[in-house]
Protein backbone atom coordinates (compact mmCIF):
# COMPACT_ATOMS: atom_id res chain seq x y z
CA UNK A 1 58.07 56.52 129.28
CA UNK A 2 61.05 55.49 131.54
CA UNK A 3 63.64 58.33 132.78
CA UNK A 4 66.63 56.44 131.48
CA UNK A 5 64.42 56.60 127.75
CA UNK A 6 63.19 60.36 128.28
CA UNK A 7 67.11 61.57 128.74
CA UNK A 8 68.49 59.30 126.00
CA UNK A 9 65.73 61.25 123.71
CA UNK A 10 67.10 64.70 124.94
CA UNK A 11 70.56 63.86 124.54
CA UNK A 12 69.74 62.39 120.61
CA UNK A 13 67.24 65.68 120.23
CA UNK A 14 70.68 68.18 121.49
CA UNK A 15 73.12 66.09 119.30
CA UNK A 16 70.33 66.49 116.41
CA UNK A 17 69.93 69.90 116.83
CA UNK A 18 74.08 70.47 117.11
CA UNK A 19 74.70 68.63 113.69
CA UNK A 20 72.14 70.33 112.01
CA UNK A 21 73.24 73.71 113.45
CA UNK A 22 76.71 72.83 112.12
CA UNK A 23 76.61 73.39 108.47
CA UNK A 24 79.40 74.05 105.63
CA UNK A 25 78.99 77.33 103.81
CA UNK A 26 79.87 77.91 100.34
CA UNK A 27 82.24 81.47 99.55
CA UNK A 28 82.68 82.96 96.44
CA UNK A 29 85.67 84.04 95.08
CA UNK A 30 85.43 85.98 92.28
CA UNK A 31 89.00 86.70 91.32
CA UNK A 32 91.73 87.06 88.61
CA UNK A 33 93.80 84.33 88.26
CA UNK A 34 94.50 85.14 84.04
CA UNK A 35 95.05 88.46 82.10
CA UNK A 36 97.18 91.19 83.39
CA UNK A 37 96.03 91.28 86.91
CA UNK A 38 97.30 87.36 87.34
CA UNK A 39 99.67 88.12 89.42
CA UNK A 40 98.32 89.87 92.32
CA UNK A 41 95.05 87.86 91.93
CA UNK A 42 96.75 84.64 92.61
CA UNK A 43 98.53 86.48 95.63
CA UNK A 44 95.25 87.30 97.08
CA UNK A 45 94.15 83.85 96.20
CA UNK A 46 96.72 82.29 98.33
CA UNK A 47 95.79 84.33 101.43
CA UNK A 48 91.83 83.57 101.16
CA UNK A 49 92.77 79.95 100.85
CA UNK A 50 94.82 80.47 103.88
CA UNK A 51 91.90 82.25 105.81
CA UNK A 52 89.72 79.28 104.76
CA UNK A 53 92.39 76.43 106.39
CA UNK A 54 92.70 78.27 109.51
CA UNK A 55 89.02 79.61 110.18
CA UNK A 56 88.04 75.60 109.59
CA UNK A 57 90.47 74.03 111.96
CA UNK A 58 89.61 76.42 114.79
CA UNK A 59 86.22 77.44 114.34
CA UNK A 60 85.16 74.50 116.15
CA UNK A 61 81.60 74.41 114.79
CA UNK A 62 81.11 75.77 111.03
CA UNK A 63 83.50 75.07 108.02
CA UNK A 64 84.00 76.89 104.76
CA UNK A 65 84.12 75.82 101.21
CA UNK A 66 85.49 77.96 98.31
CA UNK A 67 83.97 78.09 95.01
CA UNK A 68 86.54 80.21 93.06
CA UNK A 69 85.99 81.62 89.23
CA UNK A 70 88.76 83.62 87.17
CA UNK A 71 86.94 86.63 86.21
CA UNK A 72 89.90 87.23 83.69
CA UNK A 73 90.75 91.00 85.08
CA UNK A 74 88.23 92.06 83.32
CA UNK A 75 84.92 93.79 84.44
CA UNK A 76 82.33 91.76 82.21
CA UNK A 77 83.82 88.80 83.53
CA UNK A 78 83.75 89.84 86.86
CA UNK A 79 79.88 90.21 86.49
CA UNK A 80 79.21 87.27 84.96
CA UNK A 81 81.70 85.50 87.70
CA UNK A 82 79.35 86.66 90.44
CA UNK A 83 76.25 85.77 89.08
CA UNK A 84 77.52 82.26 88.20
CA UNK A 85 78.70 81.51 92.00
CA UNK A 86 75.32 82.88 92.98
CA UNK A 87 74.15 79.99 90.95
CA UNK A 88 75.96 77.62 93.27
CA UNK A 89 74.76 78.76 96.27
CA UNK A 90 77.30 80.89 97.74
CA UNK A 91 76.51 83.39 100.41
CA UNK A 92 79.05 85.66 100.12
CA UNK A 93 81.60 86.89 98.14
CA UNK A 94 85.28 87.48 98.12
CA UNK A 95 88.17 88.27 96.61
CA UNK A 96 87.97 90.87 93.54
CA UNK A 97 90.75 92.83 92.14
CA UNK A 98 91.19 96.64 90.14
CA UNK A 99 88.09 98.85 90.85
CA UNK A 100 86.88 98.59 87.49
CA UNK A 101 85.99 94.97 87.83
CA UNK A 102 85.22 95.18 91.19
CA UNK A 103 82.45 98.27 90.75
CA UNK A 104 80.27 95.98 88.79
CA UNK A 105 81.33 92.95 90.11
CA UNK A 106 79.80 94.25 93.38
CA UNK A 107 76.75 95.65 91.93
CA UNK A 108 75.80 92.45 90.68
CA UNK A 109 76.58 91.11 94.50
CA UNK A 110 74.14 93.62 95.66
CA UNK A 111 71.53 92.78 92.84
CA UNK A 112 71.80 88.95 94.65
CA UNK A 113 72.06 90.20 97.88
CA UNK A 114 75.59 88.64 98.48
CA UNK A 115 78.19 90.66 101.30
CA UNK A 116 81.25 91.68 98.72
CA UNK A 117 84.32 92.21 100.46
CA UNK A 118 87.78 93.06 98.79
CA UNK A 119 91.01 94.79 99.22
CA UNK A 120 92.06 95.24 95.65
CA UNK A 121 89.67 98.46 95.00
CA UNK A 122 90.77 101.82 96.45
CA UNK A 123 88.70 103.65 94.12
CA UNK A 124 86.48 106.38 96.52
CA UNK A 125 83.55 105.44 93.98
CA UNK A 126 83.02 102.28 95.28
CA UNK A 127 82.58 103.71 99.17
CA UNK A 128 80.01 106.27 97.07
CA UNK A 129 77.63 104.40 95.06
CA UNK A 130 75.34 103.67 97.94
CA UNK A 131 75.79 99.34 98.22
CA UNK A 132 74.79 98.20 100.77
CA UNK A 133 76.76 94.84 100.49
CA UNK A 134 79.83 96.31 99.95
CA UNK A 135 83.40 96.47 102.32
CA UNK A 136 86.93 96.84 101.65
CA UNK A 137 89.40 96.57 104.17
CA UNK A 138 91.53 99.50 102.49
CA UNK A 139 91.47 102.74 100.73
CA UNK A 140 93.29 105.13 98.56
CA UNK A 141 93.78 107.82 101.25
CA UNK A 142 95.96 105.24 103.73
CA UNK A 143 98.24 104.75 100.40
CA UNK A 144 98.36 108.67 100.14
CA UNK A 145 99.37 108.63 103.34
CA UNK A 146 102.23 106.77 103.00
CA UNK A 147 103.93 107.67 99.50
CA UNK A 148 102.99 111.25 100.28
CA UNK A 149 104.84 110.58 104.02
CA UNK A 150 108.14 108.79 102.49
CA UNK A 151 108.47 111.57 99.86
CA UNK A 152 108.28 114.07 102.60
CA UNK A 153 110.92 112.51 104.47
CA UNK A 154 113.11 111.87 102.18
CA UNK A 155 113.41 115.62 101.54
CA UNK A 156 112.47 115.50 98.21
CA UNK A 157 111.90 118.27 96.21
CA UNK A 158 110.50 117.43 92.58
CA UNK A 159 108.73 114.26 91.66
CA UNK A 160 107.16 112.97 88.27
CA UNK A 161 103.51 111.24 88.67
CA UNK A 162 103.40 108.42 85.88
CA UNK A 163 99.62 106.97 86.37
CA UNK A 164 97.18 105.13 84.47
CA UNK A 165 93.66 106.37 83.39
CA UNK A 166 91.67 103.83 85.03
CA UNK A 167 89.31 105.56 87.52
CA UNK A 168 91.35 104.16 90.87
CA UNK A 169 94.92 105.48 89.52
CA UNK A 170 93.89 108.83 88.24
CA UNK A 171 92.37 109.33 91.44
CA UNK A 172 95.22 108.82 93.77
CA UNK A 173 97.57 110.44 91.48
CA UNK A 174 95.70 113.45 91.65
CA UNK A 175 95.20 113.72 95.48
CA UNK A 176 99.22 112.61 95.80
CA UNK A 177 99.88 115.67 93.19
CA UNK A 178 97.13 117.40 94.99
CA UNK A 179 98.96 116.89 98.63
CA UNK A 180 102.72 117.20 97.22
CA UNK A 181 101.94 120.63 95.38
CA UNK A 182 100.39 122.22 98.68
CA UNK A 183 104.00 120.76 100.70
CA UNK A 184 105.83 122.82 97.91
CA UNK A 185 107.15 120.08 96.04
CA UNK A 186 106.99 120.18 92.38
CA UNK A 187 105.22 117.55 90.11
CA UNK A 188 105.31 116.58 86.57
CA UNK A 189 101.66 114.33 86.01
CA UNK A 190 102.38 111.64 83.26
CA UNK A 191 98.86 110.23 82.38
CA UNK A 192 99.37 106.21 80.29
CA UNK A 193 97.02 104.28 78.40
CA UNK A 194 96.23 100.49 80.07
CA UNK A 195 96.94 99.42 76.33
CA UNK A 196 100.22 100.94 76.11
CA UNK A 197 103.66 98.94 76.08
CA UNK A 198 106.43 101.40 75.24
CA UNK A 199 106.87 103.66 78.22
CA UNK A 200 109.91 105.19 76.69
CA UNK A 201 108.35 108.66 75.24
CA UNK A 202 107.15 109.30 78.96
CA UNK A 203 110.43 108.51 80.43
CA UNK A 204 112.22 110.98 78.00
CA UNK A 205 109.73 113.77 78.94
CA UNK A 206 110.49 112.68 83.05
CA UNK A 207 114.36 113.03 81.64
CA UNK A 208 114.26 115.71 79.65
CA UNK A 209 111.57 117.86 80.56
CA UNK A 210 110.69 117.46 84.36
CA UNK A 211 114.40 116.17 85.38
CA UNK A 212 112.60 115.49 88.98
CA UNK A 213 114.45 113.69 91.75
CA UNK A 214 111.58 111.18 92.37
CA UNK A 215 109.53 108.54 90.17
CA UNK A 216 106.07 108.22 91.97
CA UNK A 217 104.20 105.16 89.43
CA UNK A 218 100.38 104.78 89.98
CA UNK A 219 99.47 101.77 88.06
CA UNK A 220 99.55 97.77 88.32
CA UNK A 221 102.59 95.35 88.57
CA UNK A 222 102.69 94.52 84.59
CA UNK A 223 102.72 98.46 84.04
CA UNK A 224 105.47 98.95 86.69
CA UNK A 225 107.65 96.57 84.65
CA UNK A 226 107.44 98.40 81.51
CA UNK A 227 108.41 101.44 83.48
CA UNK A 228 111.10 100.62 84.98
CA UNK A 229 112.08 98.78 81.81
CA UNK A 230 112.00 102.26 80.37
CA UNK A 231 114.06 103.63 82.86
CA UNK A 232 116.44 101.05 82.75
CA UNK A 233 117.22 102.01 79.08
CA UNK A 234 116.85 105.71 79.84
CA UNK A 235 118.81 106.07 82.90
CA UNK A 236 117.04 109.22 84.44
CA UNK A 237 119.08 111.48 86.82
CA UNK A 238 116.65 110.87 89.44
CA UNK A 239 117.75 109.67 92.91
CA UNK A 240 114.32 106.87 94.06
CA UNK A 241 111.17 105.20 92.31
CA UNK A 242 108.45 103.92 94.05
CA UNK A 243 105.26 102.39 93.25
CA UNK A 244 102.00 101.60 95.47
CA UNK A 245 100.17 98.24 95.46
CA UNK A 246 101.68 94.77 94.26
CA UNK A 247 105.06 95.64 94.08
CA UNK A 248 106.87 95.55 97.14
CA UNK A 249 106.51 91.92 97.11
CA UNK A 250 109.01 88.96 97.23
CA UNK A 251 107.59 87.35 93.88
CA UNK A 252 108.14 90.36 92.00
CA UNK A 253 111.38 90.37 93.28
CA UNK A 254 112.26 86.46 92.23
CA UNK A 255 110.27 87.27 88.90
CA UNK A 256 112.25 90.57 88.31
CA UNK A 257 115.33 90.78 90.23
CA UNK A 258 117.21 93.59 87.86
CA UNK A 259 114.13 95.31 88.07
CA UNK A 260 113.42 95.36 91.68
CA UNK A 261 116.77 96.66 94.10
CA UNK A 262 116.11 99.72 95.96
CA UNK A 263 112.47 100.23 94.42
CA UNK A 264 109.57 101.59 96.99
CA UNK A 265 106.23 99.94 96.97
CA UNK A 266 103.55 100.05 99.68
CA UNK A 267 103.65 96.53 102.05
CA UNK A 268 102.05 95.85 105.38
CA UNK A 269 104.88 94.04 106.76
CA UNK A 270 108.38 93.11 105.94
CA UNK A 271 109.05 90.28 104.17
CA UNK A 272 110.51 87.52 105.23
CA UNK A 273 108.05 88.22 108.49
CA UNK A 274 108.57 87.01 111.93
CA UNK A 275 104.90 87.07 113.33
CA UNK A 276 104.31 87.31 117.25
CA UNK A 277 100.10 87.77 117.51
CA UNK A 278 98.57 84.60 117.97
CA UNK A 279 96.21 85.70 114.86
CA UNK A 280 99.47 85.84 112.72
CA UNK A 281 101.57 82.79 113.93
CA UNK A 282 98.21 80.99 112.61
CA UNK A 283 98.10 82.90 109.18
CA UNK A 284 102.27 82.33 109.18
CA UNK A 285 102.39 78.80 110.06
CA UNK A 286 98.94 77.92 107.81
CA UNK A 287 100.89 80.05 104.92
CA UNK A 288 104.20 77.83 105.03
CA UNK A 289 102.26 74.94 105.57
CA UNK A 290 99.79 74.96 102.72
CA UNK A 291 102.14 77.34 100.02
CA UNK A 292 105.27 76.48 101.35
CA UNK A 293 106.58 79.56 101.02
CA UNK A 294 106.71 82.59 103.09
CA UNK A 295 103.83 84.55 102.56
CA UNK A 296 103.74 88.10 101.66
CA UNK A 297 100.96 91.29 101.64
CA UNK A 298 99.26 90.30 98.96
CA UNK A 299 98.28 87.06 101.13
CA UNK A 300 97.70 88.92 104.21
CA UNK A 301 94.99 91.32 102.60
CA UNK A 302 93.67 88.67 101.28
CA UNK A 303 93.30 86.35 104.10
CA UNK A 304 92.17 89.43 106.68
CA UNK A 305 89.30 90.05 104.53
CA UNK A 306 88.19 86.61 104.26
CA UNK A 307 88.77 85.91 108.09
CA UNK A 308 86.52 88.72 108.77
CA UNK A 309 83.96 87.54 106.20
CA UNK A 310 84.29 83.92 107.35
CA UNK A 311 83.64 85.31 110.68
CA UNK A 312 80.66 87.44 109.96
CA UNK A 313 78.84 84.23 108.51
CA UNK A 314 79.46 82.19 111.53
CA UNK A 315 77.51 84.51 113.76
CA UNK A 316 74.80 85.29 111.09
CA UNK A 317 74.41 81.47 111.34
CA UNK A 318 74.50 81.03 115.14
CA UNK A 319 71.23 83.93 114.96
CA UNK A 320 70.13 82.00 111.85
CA UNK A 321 69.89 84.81 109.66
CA UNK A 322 71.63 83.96 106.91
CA UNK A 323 69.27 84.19 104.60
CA UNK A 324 67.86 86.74 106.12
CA UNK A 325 70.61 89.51 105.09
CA UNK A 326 72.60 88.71 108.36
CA UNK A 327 75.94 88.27 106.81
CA UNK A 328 75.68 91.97 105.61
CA UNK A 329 74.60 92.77 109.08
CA UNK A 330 77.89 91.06 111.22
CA UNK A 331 79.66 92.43 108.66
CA UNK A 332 78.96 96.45 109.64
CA UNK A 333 79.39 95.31 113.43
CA UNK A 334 83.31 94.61 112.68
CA UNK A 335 85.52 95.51 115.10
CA UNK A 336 88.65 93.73 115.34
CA UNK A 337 92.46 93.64 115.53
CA UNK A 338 94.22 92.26 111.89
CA UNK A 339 97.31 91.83 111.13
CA UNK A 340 96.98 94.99 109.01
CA UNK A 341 95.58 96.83 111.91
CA UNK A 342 92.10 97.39 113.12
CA UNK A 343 89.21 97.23 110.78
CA UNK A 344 85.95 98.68 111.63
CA UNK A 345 83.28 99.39 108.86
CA UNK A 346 81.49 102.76 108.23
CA UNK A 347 77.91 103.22 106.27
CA UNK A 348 79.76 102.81 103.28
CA UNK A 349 81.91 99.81 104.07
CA UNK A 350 85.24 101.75 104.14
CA UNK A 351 87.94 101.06 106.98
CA UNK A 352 88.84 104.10 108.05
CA UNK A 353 91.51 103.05 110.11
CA UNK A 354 93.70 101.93 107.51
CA UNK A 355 97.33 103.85 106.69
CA UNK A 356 99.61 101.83 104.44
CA UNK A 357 103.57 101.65 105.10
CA UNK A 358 106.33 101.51 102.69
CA UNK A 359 108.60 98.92 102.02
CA UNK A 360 111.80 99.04 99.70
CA UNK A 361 113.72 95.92 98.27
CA UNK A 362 116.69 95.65 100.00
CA UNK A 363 118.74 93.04 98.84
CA UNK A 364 116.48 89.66 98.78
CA UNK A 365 114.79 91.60 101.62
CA UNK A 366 111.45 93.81 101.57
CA UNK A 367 112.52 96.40 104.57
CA UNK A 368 110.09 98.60 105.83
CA UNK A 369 111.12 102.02 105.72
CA UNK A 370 108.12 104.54 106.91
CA UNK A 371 106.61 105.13 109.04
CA UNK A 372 109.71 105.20 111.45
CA UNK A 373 108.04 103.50 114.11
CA UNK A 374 107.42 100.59 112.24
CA UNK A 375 110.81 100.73 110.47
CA UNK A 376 112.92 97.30 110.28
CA UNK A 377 115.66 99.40 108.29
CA UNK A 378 116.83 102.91 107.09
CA UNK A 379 116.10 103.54 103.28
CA UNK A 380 118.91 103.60 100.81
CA UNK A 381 118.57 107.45 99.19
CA UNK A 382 119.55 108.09 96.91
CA UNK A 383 118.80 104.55 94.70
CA UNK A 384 117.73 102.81 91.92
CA UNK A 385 118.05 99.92 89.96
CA UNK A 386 120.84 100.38 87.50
């Protein structure tokens, strides 16, 4: 055989090899985009989508496909949403939202051997039950952290707890009441029904009864509506209200505007953001680009966890080990910088780094307003909206 024909072999045998090393991978998304958890699953939605536009323009080598199914917010659905992407193919699974669709949800995912990763279950069960496939990016003690941290600084002395009885709520209303109480700050705890839609009898006991300064709601964006509904109607003499996930957001804001001014809600960043990492121009410009709107927390979570999902698969395929458990693998070797902060995996798949901020609607503005040193303005105490 001639040298020219010997080389042009090797060069077809390495292009060969490259293209066939180069392969598309199918995600799952296994998320609610109807019933009451709409909202904030089509927010999280928007960010994975996001994750999968950027990680497939710069990747250089793999690409990503979404297979998404509306699980319907509700946990039977959520199984049956897992097992039928497993049926496509997928190799992993994202998305998920409220830990009692995402508990079983990921048990089936472990069942099929799938990585599960979410940010929409803070419930310390799911960090407990012994997956092995399981992460979240965040947790219920980083949103302690912060609504316990702006109550303390706002120097507030009495607070009434309104929470719902599913098992994620309960349990950070009782370690906020938990860490208020031993700070010497009294609390009223106001336990709701998921099924209930008249939050007026618990407003008149917060009114009446408790007549606290501070309105601490532990519950999900359609339930923070009927409160503050309530309170609208009520008028109690207290001087804030704040809530914790999927409400200090700009869509709840355009949705609800005489709902929303001076209202507290957990958010990573402010919104409208200015981003400076290279990692979040991308996610920014990508956001605008594809939504064409400005993107908000919601997005963020949703497009850090993908990202680091996305990522994980690309080096369980470089060591071929995909099917081989090797996406689960990359996954508990996470270490990396987000734009939520750094995320790093224990045996259980928790992030112990994470600590939440709080924003406040300001105007048409979501200001950040504690931790101080990540402040963009001062909170307006006392203030509510009416």
């Amino acid at each position: 055989m001639s040298k020219a024909k010997t080389i042009a072999l090797a060069v077809f045998a390495a292009l060969s090899a490259g293209s066939a090393s180069a392969e598309e991978f199918l995600v799952g998304v296994q998320i609610p985009l109807t019933g009451p958890l709409a909202r904030v699953g089509m927010g999280t939605q928007e960010g994975i989508r996001v994750a999968a536009e950027v990680f497939n323009k710069t990747n250089g080598k793999h690409t990503i496909k979404l297979v998404t199914v509306d699980d319907e917010s509700a946990p039977a659905k959520a199984v049956a949403a897992v097992e039928k992407l497993a049926s496509q193919g997928v190799v992993a699974v994202t998305g998920g939202y409220g830990s009692n669709n995402i508990s079983p949800a990921s048990d089936a995912a472990n069942k099929l051997g799938l990585a599960y990763i979410t940010s929409g279950g803070v419930d310390d069960g799911l960090v407990k039950a012994g997956r092995k496939n399981f992460f979240r990016i965040n947790n219920t003690e980083g949103y302690q952290k912060a609504l316990v941290g702006l109550i303390s600084d706002l120097g507030v002395k009495s607070v009434s707890i309104i929470y719902s009885t599913k098992d994620a709520t309960h349990g950070l209303a009782a370690d906020v009441e938990k860490t208020l109480s031993a700070k010497g700050i009294k609390v009223g705890m106001h336990a709701f029904d998921p099924a209930i839609t008249d939050f007026k009898p618990i407003l008149n006991k917060v009114k009446l009864r408790d007549k606290s300064e501070f309105i601490a709601m532990v519950g999900y964006e359609n339930e923070y509506v009927g409160i503050l509904r309530a309170a609208r109607v009520l008028k109690p003499n207290v001087k804030a209200i704040a809530g914790v996930w999927s409400l200090a957001t700009p869509k709840m804001a355009a949705d609800f505007p005489d709902l929303m001014p001076n209202v507290y809600g957990t958010a990573v960043l402010p919104f409208p953001v200015t981003f400076t990492s290279p990692d979040g121009k991308a996610f920014g410009d990508a956001y605008k680009s594809l939504l064409n709107k400005e993107p908000d927390y919601l997005g963020q979570f949703g497009y850090v966890q993908s990202m680091l999902l996305f990522e994980a698969i690309a080096r369980a395929a470089d060591k071929g080990t995909i099917k081989k458990g090797g996406v689960i693998e990359e996954m508990r070797k996470t270490d990396k910088q987000t734009l939520i902060g750094r995320v790093q995996f224990d045996a259980n798949g928790d992030n112990k780094n994470f600590t939440q901020r709080m924003g406040q609607h300001q105007g048409k503005k979501v200001e950040l307003v504690w931790p101080k040193e990540a402040a963009t303005a001062k909170p307006k105490f006392p203030g509510v909206p009416w």
